[in-house]
PDB file of N, CA and C in Angstrom:
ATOM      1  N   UNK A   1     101.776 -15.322  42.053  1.00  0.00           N
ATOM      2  CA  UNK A   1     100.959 -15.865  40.993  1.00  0.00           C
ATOM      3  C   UNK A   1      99.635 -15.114  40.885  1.00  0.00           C
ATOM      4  N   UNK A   2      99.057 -14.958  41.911  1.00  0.00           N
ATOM      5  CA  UNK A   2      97.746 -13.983  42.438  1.00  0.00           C
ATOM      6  C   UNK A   2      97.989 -13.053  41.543  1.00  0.00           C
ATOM      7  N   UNK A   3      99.033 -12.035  41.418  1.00  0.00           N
ATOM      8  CA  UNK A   3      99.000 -10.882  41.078  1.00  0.00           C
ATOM      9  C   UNK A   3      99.284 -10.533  39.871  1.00  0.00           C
ATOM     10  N   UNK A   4      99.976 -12.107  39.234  1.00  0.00           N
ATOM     11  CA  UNK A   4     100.265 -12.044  37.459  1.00  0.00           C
ATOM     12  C   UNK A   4      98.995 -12.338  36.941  1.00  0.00           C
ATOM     13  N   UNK A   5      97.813 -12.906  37.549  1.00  0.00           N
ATOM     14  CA  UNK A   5      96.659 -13.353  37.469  1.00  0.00           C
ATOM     15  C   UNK A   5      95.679 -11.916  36.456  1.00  0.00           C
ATOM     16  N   UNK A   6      95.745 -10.974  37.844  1.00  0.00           N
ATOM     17  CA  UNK A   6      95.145  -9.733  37.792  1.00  0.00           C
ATOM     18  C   UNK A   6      95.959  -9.067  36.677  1.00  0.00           C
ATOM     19  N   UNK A   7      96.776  -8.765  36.482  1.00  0.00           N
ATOM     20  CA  UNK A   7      97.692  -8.097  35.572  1.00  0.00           C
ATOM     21  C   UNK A   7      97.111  -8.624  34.173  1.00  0.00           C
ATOM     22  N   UNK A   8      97.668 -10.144  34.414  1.00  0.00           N
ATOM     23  CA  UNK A   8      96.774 -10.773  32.957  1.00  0.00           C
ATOM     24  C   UNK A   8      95.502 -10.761  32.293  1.00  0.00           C
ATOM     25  N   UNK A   9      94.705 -10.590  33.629  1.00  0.00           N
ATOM     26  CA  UNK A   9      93.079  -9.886  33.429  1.00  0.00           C
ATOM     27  C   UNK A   9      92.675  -8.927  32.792  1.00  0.00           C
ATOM     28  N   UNK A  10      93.559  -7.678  33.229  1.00  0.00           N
ATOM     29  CA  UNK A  10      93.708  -6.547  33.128  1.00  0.00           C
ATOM     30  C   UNK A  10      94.491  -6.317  31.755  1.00  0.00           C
ATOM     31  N   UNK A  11      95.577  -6.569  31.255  1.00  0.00           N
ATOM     32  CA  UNK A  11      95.710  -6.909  29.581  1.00  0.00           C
ATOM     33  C   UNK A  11      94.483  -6.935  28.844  1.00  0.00           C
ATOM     34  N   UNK A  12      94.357  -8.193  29.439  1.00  0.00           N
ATOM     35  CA  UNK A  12      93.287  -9.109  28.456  1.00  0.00           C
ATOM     36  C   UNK A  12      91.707  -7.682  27.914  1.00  0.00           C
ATOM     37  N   UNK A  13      91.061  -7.040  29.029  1.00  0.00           N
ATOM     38  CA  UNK A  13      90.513  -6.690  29.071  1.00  0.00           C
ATOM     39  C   UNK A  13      91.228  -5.186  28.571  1.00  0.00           C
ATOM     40  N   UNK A  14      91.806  -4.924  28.707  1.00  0.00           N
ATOM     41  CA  UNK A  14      92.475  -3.466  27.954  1.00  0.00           C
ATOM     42  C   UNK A  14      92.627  -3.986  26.202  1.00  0.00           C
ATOM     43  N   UNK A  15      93.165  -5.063  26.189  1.00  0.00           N
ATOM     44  CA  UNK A  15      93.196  -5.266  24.434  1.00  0.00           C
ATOM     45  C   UNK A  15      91.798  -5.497  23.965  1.00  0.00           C
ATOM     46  N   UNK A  16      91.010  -6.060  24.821  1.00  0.00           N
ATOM     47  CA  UNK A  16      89.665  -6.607  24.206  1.00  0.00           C
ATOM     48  C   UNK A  16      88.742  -4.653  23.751  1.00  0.00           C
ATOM     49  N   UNK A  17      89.003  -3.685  24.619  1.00  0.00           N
ATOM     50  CA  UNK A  17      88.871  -2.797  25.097  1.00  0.00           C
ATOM     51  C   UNK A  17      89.046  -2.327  23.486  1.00  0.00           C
ATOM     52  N   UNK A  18      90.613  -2.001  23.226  1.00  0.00           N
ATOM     53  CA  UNK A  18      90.856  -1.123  22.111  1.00  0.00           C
ATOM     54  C   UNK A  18      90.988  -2.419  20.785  1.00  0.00           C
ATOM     55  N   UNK A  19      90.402  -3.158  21.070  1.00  0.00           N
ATOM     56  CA  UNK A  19      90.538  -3.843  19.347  1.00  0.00           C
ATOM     57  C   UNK A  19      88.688  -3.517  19.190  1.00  0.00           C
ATOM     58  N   UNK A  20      87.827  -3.677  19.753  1.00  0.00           N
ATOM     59  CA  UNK A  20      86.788  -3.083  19.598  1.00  0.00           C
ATOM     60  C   UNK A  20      86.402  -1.525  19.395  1.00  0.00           C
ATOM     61  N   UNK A  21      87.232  -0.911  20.007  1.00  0.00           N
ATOM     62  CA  UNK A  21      87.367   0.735  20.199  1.00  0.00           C
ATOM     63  C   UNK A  21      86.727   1.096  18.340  1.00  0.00           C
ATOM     64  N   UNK A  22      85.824   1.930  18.532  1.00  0.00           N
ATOM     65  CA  UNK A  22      85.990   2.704  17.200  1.00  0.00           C
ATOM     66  C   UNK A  22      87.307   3.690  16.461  1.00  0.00           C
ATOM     67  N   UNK A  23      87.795   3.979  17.519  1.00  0.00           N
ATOM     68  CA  UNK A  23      89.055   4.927  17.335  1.00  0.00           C
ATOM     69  C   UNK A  23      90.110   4.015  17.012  1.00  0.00           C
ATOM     70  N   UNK A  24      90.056   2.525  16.517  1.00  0.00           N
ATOM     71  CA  UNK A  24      91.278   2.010  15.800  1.00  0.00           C
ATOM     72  C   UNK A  24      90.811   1.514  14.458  1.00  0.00           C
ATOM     73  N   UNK A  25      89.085   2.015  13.959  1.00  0.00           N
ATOM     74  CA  UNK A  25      88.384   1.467  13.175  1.00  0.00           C
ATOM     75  C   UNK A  25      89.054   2.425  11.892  1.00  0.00           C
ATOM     76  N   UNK A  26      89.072   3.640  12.352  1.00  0.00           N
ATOM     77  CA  UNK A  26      88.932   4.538  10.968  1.00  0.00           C
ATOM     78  C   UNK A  26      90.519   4.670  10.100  1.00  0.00           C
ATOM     79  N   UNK A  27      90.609   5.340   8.961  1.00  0.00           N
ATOM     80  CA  UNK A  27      92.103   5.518   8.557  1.00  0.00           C
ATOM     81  C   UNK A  27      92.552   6.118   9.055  1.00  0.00           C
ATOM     82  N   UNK A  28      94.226   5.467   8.747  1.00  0.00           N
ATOM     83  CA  UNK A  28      95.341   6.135   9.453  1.00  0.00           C
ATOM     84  C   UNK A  28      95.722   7.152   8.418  1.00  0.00           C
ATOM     85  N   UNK A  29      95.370   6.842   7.239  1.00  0.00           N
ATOM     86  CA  UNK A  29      96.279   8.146   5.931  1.00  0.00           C
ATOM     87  C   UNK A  29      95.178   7.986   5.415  1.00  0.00           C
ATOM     88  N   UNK A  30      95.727   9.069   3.896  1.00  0.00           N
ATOM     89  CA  UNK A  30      94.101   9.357   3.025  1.00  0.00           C
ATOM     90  C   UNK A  30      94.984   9.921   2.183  1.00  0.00           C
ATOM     91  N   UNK A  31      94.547  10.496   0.847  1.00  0.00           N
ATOM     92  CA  UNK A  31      95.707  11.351  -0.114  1.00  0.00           C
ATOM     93  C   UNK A  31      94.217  11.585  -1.154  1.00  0.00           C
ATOM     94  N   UNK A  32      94.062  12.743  -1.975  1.00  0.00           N
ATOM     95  CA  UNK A  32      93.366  13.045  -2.560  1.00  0.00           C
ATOM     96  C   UNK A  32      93.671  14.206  -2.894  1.00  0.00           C
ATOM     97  N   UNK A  33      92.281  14.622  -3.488  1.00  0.00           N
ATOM     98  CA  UNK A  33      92.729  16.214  -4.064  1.00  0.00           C
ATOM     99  C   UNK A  33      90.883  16.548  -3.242  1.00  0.00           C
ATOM    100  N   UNK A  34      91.223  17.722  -2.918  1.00  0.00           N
ATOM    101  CA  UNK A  34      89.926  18.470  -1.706  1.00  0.00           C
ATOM    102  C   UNK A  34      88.951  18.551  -2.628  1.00  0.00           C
ATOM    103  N   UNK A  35      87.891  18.054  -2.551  1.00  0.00           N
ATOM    104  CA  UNK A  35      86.871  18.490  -3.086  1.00  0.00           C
ATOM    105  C   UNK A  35      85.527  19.149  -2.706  1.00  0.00           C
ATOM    106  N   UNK A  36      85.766  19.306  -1.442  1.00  0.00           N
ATOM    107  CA  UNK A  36      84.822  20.336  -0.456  1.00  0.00           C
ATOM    108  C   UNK A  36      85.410  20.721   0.483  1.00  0.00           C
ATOM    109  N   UNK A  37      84.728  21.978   0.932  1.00  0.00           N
ATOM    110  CA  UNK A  37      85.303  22.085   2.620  1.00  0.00           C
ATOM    111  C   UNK A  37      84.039  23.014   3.260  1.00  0.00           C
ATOM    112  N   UNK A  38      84.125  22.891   4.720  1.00  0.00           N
ATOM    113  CA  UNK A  38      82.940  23.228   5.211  1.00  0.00           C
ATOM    114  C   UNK A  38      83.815  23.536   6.872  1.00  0.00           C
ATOM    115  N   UNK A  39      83.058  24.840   7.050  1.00  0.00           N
ATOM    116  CA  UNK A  39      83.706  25.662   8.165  1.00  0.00           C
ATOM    117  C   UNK A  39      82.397  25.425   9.089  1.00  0.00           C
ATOM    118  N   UNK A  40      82.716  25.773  10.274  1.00  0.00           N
ATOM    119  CA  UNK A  40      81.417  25.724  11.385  1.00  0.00           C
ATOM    120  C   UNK A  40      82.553  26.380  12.849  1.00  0.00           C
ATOM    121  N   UNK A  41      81.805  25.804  13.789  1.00  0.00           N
ATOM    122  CA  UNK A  41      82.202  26.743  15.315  1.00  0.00           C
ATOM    123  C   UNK A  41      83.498  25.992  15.325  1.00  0.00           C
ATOM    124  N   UNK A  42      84.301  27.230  16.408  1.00  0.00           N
ATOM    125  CA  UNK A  42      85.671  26.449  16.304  1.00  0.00           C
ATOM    126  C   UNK A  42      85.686  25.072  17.200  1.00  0.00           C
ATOM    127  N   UNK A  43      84.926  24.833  18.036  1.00  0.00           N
ATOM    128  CA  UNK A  43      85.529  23.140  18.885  1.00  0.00           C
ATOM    129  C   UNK A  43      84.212  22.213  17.833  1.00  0.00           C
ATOM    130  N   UNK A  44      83.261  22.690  17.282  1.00  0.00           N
ATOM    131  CA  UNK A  44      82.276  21.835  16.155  1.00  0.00           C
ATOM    132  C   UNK A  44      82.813  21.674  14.543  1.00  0.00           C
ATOM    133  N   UNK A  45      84.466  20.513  15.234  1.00  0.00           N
ATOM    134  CA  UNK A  45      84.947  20.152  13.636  1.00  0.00           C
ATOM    135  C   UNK A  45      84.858  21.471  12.777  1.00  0.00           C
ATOM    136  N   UNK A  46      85.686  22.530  12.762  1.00  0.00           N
ATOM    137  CA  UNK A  46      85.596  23.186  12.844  1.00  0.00           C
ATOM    138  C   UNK A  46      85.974  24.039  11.293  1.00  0.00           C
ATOM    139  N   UNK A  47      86.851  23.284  10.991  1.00  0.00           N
ATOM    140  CA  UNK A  47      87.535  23.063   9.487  1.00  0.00           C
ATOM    141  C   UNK A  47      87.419  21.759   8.638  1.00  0.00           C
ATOM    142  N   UNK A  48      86.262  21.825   7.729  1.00  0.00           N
ATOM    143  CA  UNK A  48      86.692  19.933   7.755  1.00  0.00           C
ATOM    144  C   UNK A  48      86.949  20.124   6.121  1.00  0.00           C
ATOM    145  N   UNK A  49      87.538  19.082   5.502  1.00  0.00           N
ATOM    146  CA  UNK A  49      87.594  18.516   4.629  1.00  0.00           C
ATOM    147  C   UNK A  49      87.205  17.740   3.748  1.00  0.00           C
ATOM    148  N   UNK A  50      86.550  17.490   2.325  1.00  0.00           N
ATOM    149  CA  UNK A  50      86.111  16.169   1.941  1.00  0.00           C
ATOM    150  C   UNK A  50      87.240  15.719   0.883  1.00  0.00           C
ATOM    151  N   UNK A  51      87.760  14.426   0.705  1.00  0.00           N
ATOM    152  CA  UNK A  51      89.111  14.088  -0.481  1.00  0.00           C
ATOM    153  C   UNK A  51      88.487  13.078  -1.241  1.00  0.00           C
ATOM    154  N   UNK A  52      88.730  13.568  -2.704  1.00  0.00           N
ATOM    155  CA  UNK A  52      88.262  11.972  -3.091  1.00  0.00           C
ATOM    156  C   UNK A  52      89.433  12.130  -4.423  1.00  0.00           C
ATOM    157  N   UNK A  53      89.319  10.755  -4.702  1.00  0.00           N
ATOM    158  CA  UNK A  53      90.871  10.890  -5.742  1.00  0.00           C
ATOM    159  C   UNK A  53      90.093   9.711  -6.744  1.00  0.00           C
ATOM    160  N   UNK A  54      90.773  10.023  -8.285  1.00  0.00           N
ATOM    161  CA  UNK A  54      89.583   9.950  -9.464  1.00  0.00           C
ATOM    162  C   UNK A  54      88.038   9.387  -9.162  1.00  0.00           C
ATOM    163  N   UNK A  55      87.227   9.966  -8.427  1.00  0.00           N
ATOM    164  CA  UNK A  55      86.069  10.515  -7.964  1.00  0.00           C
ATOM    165  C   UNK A  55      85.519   9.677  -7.275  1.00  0.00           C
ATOM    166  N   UNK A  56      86.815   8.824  -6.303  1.00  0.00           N
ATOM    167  CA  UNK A  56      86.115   7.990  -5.311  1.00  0.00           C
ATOM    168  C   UNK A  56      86.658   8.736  -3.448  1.00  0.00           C
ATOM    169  N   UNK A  57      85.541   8.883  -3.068  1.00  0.00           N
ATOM    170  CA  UNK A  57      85.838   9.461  -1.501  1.00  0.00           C
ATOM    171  C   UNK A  57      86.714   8.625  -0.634  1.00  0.00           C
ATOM    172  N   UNK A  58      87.767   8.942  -0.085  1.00  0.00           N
ATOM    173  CA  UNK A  58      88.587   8.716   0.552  1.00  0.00           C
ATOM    174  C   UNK A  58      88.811   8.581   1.777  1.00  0.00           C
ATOM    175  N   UNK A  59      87.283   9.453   2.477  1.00  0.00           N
ATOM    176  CA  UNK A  59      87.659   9.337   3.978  1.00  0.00           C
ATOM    177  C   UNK A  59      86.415   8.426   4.231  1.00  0.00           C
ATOM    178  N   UNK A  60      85.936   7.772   3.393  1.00  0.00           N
ATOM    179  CA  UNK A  60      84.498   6.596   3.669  1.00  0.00           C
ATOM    180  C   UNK A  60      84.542   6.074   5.381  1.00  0.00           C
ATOM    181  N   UNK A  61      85.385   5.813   5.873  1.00  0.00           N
ATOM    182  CA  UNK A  61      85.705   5.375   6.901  1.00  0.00           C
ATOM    183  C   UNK A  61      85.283   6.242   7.757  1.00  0.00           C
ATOM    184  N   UNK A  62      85.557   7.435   7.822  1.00  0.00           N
ATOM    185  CA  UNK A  62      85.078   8.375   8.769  1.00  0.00           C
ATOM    186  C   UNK A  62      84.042   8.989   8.994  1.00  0.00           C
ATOM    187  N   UNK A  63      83.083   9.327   9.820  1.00  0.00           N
ATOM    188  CA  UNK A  63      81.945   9.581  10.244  1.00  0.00           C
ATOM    189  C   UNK A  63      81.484  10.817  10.063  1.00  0.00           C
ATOM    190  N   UNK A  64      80.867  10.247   8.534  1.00  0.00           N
ATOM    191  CA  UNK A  64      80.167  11.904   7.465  1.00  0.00           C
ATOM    192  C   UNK A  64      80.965  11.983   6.626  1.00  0.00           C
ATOM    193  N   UNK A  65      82.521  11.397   6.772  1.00  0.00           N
ATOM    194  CA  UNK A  65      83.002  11.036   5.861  1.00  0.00           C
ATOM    195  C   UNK A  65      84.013  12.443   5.058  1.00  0.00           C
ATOM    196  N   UNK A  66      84.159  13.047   6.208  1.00  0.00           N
ATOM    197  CA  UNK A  66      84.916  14.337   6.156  1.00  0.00           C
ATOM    198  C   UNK A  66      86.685  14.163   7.626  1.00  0.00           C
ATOM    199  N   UNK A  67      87.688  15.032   7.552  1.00  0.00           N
ATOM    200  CA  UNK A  67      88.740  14.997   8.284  1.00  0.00           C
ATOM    201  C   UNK A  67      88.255  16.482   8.660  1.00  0.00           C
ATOM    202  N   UNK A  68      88.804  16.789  10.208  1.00  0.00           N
ATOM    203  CA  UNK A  68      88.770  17.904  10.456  1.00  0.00           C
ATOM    204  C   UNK A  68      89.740  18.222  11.183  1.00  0.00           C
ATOM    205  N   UNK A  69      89.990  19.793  11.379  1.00  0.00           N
ATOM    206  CA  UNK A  69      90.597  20.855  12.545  1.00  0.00           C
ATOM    207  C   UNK A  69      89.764  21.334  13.038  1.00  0.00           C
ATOM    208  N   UNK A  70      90.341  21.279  14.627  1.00  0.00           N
ATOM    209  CA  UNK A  70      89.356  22.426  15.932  1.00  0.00           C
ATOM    210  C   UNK A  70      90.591  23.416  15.401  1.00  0.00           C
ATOM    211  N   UNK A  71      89.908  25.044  15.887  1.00  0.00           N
ATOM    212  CA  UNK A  71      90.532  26.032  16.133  1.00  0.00           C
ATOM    213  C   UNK A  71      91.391  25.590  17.021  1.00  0.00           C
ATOM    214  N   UNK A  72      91.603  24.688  18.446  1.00  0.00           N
ATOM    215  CA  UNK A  72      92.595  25.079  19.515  1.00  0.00           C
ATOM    216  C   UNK A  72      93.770  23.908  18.593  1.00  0.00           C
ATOM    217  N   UNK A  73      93.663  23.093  17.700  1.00  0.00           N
ATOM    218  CA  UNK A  73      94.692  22.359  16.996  1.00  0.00           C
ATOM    219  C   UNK A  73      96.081  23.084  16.643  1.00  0.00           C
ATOM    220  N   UNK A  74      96.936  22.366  17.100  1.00  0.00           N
ATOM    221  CA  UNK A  74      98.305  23.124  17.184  1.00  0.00           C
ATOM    222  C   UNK A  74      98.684  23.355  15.510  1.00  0.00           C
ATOM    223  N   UNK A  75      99.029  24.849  15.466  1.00  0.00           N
ATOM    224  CA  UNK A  75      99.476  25.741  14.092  1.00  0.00           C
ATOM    225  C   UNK A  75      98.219  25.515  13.091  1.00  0.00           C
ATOM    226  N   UNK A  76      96.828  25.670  13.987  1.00  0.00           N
ATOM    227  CA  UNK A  76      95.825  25.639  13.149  1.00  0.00           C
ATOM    228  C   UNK A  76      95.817  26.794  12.016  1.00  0.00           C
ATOM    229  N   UNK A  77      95.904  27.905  12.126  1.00  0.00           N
ATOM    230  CA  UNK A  77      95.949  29.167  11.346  1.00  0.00           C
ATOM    231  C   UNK A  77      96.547  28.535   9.902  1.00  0.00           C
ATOM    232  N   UNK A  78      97.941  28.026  10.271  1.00  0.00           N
ATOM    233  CA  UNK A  78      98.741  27.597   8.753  1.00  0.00           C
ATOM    234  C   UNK A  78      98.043  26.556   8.200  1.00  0.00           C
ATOM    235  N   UNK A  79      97.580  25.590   9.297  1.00  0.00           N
ATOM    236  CA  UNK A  79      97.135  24.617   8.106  1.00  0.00           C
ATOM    237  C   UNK A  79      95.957  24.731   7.477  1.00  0.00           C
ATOM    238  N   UNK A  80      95.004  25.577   7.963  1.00  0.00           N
ATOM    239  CA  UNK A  80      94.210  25.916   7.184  1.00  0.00           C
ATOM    240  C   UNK A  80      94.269  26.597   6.145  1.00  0.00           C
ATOM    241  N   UNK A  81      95.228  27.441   5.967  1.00  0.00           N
ATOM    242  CA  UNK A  81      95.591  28.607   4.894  1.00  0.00           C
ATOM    243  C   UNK A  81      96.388  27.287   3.910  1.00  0.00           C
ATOM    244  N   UNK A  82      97.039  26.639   4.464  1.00  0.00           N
ATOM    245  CA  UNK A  82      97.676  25.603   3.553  1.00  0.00           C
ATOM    246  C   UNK A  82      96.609  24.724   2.770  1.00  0.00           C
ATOM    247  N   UNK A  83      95.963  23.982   3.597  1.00  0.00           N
ATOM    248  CA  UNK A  83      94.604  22.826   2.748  1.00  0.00           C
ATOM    249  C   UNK A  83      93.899  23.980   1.777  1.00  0.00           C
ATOM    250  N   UNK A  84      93.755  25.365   2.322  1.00  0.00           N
ATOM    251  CA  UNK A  84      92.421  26.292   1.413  1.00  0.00           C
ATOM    252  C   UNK A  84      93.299  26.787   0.028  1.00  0.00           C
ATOM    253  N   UNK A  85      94.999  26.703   0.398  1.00  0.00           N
ATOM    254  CA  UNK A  85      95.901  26.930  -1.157  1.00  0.00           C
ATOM    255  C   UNK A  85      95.152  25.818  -1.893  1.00  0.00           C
ATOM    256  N   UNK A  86      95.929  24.268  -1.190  1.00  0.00           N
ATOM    257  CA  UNK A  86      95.746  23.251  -1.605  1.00  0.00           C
ATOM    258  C   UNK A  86      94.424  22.806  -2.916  1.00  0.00           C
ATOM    259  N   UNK A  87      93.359  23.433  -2.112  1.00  0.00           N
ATOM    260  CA  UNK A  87      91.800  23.162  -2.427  1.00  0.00           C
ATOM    261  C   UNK A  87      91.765  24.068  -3.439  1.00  0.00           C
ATOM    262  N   UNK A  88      91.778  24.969  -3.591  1.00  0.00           N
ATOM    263  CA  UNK A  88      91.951  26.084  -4.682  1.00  0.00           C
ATOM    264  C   UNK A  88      92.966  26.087  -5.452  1.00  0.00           C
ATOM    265  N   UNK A  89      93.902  25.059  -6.020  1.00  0.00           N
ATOM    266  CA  UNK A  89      95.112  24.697  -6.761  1.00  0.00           C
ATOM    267  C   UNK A  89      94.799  23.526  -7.086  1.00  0.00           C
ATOM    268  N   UNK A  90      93.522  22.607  -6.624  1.00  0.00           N
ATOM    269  CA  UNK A  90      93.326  21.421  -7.125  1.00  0.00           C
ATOM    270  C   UNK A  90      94.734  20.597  -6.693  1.00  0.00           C
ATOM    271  N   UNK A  91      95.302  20.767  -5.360  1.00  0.00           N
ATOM    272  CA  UNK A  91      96.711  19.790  -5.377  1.00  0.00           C
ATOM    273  C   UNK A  91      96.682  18.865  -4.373  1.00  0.00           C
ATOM    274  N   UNK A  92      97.520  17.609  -4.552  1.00  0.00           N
ATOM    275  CA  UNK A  92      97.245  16.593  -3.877  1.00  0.00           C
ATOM    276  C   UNK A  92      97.171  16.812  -2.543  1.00  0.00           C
ATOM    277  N   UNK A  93      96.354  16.719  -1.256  1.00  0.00           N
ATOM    278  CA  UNK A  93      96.626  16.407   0.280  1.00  0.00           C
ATOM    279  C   UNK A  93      96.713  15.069   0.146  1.00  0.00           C
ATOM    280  N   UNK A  94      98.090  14.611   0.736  1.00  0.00           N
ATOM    281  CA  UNK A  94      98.186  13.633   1.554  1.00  0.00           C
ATOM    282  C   UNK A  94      98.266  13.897   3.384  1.00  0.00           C
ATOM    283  N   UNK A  95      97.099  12.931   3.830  1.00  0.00           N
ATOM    284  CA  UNK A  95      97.040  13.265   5.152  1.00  0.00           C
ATOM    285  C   UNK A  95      97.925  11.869   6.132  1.00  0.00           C
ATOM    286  N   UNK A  96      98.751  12.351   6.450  1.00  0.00           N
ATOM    287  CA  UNK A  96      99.837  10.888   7.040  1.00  0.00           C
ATOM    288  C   UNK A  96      99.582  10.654   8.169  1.00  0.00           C
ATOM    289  N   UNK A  97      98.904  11.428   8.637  1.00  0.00           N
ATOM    290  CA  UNK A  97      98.023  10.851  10.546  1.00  0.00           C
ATOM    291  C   UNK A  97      96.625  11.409  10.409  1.00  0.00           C
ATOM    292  N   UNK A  98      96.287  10.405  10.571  1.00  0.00           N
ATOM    293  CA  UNK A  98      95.108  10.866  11.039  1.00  0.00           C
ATOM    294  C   UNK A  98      94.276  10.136  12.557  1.00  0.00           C
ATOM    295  N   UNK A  99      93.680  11.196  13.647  1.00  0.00           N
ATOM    296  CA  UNK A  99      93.230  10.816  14.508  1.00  0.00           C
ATOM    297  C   UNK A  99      92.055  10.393  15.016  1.00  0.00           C
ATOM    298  N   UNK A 100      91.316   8.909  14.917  1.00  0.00           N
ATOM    299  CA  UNK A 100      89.921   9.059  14.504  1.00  0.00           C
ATOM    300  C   UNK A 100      89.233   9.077  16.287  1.00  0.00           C
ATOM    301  N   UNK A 101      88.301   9.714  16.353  1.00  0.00           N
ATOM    302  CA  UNK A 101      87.768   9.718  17.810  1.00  0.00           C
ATOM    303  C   UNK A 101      87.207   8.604  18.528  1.00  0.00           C
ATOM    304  N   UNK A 102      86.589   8.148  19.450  1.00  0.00           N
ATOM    305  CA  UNK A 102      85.634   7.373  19.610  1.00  0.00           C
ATOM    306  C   UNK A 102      84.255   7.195  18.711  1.00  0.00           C
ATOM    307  N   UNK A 103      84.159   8.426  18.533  1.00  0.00           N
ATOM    308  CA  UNK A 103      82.823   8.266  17.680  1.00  0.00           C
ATOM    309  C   UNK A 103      82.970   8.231  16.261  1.00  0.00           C
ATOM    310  N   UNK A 104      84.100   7.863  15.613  1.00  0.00           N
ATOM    311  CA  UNK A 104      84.638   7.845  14.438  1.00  0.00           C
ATOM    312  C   UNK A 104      84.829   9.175  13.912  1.00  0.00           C
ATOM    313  N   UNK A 105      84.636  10.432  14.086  1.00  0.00           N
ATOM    314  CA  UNK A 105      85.589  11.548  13.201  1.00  0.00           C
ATOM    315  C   UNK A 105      86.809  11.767  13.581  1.00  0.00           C
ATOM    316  N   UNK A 106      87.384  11.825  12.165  1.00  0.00           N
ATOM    317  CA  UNK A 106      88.526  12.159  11.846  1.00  0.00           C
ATOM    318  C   UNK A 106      89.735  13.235  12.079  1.00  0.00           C
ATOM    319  N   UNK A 107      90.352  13.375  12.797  1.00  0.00           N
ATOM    320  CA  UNK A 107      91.015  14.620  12.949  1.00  0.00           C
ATOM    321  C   UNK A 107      92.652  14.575  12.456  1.00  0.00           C
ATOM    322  N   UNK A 108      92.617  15.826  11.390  1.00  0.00           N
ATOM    323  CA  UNK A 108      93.616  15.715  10.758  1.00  0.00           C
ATOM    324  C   UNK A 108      94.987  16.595  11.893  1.00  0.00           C
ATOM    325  N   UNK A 109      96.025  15.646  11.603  1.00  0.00           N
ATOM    326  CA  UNK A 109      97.245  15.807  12.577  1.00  0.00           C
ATOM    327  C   UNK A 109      98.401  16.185  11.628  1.00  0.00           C
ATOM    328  N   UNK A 110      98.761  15.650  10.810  1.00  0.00           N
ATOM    329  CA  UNK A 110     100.023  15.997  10.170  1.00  0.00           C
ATOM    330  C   UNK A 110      99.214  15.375   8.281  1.00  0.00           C
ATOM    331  N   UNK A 111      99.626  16.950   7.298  1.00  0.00           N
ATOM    332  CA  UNK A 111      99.705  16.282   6.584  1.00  0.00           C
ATOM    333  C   UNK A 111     100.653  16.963   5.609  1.00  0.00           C
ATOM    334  N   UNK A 112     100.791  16.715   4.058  1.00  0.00           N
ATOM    335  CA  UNK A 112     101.597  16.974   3.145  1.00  0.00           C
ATOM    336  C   UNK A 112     100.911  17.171   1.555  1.00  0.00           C
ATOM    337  N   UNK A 113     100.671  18.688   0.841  1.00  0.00           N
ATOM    338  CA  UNK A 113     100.656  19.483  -0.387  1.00  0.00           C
ATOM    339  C   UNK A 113     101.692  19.219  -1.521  1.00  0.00           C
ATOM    340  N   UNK A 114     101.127  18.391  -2.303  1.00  0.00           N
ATOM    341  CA  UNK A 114     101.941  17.852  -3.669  1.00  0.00           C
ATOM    342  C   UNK A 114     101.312  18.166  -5.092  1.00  0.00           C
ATOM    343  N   UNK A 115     102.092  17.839  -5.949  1.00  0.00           N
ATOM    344  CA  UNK A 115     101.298  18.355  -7.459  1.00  0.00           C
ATOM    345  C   UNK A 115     100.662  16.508  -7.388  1.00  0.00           C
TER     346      UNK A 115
END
């Protein structure tokens, strides 16, 4: 009983943990058409994004209110060349994960280029 005690403690305090967490605060998706982008050092958000779709911002939730790629982000090269088609074709990003940090920015994980 002692030890379902602690276990139950330990739940309790792990959910209390991540329902407060900022990193379950921000969006999970976003879809827009790019309307900025802004480059900086590769591990300083490094590629970011701004989306807003008929001229309301989309990533409000996120902190500055931009999605980004680090350079070490897996098949970073393509997706950047992909969002910078995207942005320069005026075509929809839908972003279907997104990973928000502790400190609320956004990091884009998987997304998808539509008319």
């Amino acid at each position: 009983m002692r030890k379902f005690r602690g276990l139950s403690a330990l739940f309790g305090v792990a959910l209390t943990f991540m329902a407060g967490s900022p990193a379950l605060a921000g969006p999970t998706s976003a879809s827009g058409v790019i309307r900025s982008t802004w480059l900086s050092g590769g591990s300083n958000y490094a590629f970011r994004i701004y989306l807003s779709q008929a001229g309301v911002d989309q990533l409000n939730q996120c902190t500055a209110g931009f999605a980004y790629l680090n350079t070490s982000d897996d098949n970073y090269q393509a997706k950047v060349a992909s969002l910078m088609t995207a942005y320069s074709m005026k075509k929809t990003v839908t972003l279907s994960l997104i990973f928000t940090d502790p400190n609320g920015f956004c990091r884009i994980t998987d997304f998808q280029v539509s008319d």
